[in-house]
Protein backbone atom coordinates (compact mmCIF):
# COMPACT_ATOMS: atom_id res chain seq x y z
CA UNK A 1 17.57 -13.00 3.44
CA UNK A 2 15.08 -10.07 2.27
CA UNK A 3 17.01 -7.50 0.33
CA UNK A 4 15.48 -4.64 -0.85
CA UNK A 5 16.75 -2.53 -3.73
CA UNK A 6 15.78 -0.02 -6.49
CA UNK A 7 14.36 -2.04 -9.86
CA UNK A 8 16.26 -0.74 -12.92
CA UNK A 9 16.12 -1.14 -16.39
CA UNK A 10 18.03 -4.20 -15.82
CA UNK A 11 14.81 -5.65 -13.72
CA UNK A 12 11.94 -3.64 -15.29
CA UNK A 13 9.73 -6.92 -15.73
CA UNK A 14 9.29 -6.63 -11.80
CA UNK A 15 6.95 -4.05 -11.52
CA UNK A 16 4.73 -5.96 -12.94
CA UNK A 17 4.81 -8.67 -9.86
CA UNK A 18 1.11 -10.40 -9.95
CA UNK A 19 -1.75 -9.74 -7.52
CA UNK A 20 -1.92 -12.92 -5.56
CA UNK A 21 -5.70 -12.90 -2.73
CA UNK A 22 -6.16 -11.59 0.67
CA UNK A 23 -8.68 -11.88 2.90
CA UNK A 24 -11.54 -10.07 3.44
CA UNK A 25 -12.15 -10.62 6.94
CA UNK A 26 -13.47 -7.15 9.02
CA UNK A 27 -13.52 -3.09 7.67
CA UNK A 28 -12.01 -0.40 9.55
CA UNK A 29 -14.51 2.80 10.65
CA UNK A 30 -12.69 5.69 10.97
CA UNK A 31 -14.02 8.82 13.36
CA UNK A 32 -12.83 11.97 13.44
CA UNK A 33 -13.44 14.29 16.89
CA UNK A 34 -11.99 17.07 18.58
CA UNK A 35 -9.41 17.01 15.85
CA UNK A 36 -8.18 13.45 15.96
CA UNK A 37 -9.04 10.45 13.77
CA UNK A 38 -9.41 7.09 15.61
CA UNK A 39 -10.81 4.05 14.12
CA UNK A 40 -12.77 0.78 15.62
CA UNK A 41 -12.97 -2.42 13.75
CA UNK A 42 -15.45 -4.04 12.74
CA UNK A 43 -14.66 -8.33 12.34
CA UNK A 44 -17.21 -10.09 9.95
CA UNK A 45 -19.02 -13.25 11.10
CA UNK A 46 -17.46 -16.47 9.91
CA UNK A 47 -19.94 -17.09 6.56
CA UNK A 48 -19.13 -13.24 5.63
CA UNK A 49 -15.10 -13.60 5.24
CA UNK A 50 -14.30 -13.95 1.53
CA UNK A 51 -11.06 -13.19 -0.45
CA UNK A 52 -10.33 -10.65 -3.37
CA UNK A 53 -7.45 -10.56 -5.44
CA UNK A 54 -7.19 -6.75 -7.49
CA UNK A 55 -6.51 -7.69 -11.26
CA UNK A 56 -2.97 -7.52 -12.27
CA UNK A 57 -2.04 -3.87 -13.55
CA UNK A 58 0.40 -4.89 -16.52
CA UNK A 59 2.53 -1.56 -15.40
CA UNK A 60 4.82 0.03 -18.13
CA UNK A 61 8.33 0.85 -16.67
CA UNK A 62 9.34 3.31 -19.47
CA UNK A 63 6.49 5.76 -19.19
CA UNK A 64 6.29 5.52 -15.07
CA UNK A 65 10.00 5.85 -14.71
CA UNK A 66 10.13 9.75 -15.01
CA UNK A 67 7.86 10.22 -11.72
CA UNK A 68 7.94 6.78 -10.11
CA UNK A 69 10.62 4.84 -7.91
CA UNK A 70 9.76 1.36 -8.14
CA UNK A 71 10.97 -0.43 -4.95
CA UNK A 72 12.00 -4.65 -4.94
CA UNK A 73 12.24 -6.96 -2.37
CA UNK A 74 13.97 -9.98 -3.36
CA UNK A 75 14.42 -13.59 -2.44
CA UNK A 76 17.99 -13.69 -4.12
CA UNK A 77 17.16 -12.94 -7.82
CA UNK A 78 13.39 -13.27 -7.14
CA UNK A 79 11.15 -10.21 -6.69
CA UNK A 80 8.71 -10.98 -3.65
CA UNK A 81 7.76 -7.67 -3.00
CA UNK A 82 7.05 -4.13 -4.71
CA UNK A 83 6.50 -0.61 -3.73
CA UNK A 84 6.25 2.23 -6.24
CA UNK A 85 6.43 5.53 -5.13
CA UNK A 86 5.58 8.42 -7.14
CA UNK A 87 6.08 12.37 -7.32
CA UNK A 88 3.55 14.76 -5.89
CA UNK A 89 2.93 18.32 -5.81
CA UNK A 90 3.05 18.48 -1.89
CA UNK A 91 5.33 17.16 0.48
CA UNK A 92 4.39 13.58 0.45
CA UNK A 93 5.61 11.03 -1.91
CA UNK A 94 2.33 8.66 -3.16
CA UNK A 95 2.33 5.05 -2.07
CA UNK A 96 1.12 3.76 -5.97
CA UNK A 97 1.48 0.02 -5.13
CA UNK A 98 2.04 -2.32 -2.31
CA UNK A 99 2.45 -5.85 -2.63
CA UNK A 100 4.22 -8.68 -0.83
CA UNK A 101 3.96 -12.34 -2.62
CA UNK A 102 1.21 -14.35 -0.74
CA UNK A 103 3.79 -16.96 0.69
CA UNK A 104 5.97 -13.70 2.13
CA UNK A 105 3.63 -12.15 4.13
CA UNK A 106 4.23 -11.51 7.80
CA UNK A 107 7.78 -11.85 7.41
CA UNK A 108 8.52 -8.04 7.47
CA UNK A 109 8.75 -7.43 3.82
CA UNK A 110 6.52 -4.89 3.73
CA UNK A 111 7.98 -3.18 6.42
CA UNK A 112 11.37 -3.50 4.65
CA UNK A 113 9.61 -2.25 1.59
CA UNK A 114 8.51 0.95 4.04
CA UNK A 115 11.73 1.71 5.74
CA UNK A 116 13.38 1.66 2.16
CA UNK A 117 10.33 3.68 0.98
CA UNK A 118 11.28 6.63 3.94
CA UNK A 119 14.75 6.49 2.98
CA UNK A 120 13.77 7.39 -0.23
CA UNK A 121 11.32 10.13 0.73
CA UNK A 122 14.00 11.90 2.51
CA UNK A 123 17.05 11.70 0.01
CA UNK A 124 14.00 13.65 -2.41
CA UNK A 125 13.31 16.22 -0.09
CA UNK A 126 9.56 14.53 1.10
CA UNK A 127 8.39 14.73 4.26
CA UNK A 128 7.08 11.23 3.99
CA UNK A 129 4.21 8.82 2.22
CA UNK A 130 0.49 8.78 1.59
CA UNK A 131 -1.56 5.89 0.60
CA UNK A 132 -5.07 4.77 1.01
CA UNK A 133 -6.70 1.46 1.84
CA UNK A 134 -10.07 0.57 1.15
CA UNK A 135 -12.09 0.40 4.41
CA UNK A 136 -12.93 -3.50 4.10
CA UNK A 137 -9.41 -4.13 3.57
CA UNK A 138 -9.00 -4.56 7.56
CA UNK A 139 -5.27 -6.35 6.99
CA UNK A 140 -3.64 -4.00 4.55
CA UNK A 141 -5.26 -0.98 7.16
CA UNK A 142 -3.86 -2.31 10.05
CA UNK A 143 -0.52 -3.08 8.43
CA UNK A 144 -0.19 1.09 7.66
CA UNK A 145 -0.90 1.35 11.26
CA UNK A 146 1.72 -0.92 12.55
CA UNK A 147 4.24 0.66 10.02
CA UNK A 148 4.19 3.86 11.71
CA UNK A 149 0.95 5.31 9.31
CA UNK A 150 -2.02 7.24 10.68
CA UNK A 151 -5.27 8.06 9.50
CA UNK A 152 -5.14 11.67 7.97
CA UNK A 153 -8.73 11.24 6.19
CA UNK A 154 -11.73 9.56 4.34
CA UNK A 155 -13.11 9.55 1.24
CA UNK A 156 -17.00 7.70 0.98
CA UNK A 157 -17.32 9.08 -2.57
CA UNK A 158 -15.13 7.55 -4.42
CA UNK A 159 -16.68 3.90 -5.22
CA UNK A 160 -20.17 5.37 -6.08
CA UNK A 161 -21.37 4.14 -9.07
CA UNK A 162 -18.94 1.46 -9.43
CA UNK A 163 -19.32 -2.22 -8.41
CA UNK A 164 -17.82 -1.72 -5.68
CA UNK A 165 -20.16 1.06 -4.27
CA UNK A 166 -20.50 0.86 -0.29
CA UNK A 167 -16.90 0.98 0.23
CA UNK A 168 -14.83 3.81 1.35
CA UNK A 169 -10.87 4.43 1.05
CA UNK A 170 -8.92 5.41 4.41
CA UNK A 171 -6.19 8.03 3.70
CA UNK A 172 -3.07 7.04 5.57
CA UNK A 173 0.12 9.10 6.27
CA UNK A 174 3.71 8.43 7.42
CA UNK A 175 6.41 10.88 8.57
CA UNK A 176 9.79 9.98 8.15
């Protein structure tokens, strides 16, 4: 049984859960018309899937704690899943960091990590999250869909001049 909970002091060395791959397997296109975003996906052929796994982020619980809430989902004692949430100027919380422990995924503890996520969101007065997902990230885009998310912009700027030029990040909102 999933529980998720607030990491404190007691569990600080869980923020720093490691990146574990995910696939590369399609990108999401975004459109915007008449005032609404929509989106089509775009699958890659068989030879173009590949996998990526973000370097681990070696995250320092005493100098985030002032404007983060770091979020756990545990396995009894063990931390399979993270969300840290942090303060913003306007009236959406920042999703920081999502991940759910390779071996845990598609067992709804992301969504757990989410629903805990809103709760918190509205005991501080937010009117609910913000994230973005990089455009060839077609899972982690479709799982802010399903989780109640929309698309609420896109930014093609901000991988120029980096390796990783050519991809975009999809802005994603949730009410709560």
């Amino acid at each position: 049984m999933i529980e998720v909970r607030m990491i404190n002091e007691a569990h600080k060395a869980d923020i720093n859960l490691p990146n574990e791959p995910f696939g590369l397997f399609g990108r999401m296109e975004p459109s915007y018309a008449d005032g609404r975003w929509g989106y089509k996906e775009i699958l890659f052929d068989k030879e173009n899937i590949s996998e990526m796994c973000f370097p681990d982020e070696d995250y320092d619980y005493e100098a985030m704690k002032e404007n983060s809430v770091f979020l756990g989902a545990y396995d009894g004692e063990k931390c399979v899943g993270l969300a840290i949430l942090q303060e913003a100027f306007f009236k959406y919380m920042y999703l920081y960091d999502l991940k759910v422990s390779e071996a845990c995924r598609g067992q709804g503890v992301g969504r757990a990590l989410m629903e805990k996520a809103g709760e918190v969101c509205k005991e501080r007065g937010y009117r609910g999250l913000c994230t973005q997902g990089q455009d060839n990230n077609l899972g982690a885009c479709r799982f802010y869909l399903k989780a109640g998310f929309r698309i609420g912009g896109l930014d093609t700027e901000v991988y120029k001049g980096t390796k990783q030029e050519g991809k975009a990040d999809i802005l994603f909102y949730r009410d709560v």
